[in-house]
Protein backbone atom coordinates (compact mmCIF):
# COMPACT_ATOMS: atom_id res chain seq x y z
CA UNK A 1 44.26 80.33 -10.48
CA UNK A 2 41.44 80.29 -8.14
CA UNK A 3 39.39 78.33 -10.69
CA UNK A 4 42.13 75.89 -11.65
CA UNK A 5 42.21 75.35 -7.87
CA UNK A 6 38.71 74.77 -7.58
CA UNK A 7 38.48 71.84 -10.74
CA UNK A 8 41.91 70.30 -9.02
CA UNK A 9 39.43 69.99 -5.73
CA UNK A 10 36.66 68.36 -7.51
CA UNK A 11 38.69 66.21 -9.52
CA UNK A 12 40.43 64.84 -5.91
CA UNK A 13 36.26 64.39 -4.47
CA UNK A 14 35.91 62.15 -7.62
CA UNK A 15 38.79 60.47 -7.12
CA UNK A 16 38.47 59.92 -3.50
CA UNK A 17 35.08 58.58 -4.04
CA UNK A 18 35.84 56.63 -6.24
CA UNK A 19 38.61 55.00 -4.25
CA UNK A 20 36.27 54.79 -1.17
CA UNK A 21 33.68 52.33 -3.87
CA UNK A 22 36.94 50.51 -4.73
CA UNK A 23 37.56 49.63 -1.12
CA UNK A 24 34.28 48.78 -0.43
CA UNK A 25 34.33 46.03 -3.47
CA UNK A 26 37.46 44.74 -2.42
CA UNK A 27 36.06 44.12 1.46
CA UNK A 28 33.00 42.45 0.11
CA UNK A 29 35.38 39.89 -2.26
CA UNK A 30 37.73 39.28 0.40
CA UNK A 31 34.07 38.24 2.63
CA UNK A 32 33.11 35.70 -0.43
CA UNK A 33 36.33 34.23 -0.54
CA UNK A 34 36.24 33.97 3.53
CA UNK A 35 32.48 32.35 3.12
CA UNK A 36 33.31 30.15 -0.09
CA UNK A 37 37.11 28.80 1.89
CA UNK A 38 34.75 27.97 5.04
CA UNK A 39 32.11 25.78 2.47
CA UNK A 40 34.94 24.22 0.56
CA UNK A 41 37.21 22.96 3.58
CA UNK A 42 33.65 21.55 5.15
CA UNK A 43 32.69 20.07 1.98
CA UNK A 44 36.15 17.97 1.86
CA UNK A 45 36.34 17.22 5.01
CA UNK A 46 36.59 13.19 5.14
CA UNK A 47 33.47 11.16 5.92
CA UNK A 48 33.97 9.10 9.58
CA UNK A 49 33.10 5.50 8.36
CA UNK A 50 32.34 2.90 11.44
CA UNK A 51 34.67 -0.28 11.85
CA UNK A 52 33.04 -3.70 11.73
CA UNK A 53 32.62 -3.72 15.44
CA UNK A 54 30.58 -0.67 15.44
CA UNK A 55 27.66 -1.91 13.44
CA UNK A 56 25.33 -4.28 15.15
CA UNK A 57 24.94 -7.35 13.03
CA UNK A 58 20.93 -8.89 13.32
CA UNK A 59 20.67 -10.65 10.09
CA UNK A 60 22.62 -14.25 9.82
CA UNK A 61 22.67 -16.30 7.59
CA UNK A 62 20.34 -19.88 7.31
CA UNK A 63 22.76 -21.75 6.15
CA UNK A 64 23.73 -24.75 9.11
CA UNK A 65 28.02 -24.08 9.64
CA UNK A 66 28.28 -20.55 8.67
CA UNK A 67 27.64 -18.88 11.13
CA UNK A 68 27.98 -15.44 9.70
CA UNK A 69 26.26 -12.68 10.51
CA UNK A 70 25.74 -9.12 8.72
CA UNK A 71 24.57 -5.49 9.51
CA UNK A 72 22.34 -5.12 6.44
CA UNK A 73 20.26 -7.14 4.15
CA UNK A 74 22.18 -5.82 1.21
CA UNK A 75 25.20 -7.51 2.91
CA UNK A 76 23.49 -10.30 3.88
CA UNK A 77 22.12 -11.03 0.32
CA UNK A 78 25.57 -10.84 -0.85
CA UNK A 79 27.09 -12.74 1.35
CA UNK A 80 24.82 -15.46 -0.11
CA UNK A 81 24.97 -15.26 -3.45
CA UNK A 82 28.94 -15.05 -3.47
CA UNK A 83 29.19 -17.58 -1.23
CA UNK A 84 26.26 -19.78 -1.16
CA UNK A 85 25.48 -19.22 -4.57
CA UNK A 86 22.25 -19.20 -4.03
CA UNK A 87 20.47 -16.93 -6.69
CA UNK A 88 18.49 -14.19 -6.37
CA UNK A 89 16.62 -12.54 -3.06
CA UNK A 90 13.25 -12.87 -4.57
CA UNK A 91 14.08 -17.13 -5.48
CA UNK A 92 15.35 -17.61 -1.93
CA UNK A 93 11.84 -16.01 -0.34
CA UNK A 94 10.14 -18.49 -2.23
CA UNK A 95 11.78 -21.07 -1.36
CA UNK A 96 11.97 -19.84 2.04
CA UNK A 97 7.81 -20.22 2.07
């Protein structure tokens, strides 16, 4: 009896132990999903774009009447091809000289 006893006891320690690793695996996932939530939400969060009004417009354009004026040279370049139709960037600076 005594030494069914004492293999019931050890049995329980490996058990117990092995519970106690089980816990600790568990906290540490439960962490990762805490870390990887935090990323994700930041990560999705919706980019604050500025309104029209916001962005200080310096380049206009040559043309006499039009009187429109742009925040970037991208936009500005655009603005006259679409509009003015007039070609590429490059063709207008050497005209422009």
């Amino acid at each position: 009896m005594y030494l069914l006893n004492e293999i019931m006891i050890s049995k329980i320690k490996e058990y117990s132990e092995g519970n106690r690793i089980l816990v600790e695996e568990v906290h540490e996932l439960e962490e990762a999903e805490q870390e990887w939530t935090q990323i994700w939400t930041q990560k999705s969060k919706k980019k604050i774009r500025r309104t029209s009004d916001m962005i200080a417009k310096t380049y206009q354009c040559p043309f006499e009447r039009c009187g429109r004026n742009y925040g970037s040279d991208v936009s500005l370049n655009l603005h006259l091809k679409l509009k003015h139709n007039s070609g590429t960037k490059t063709e207008r600076e050497s005209l422009a000289k």
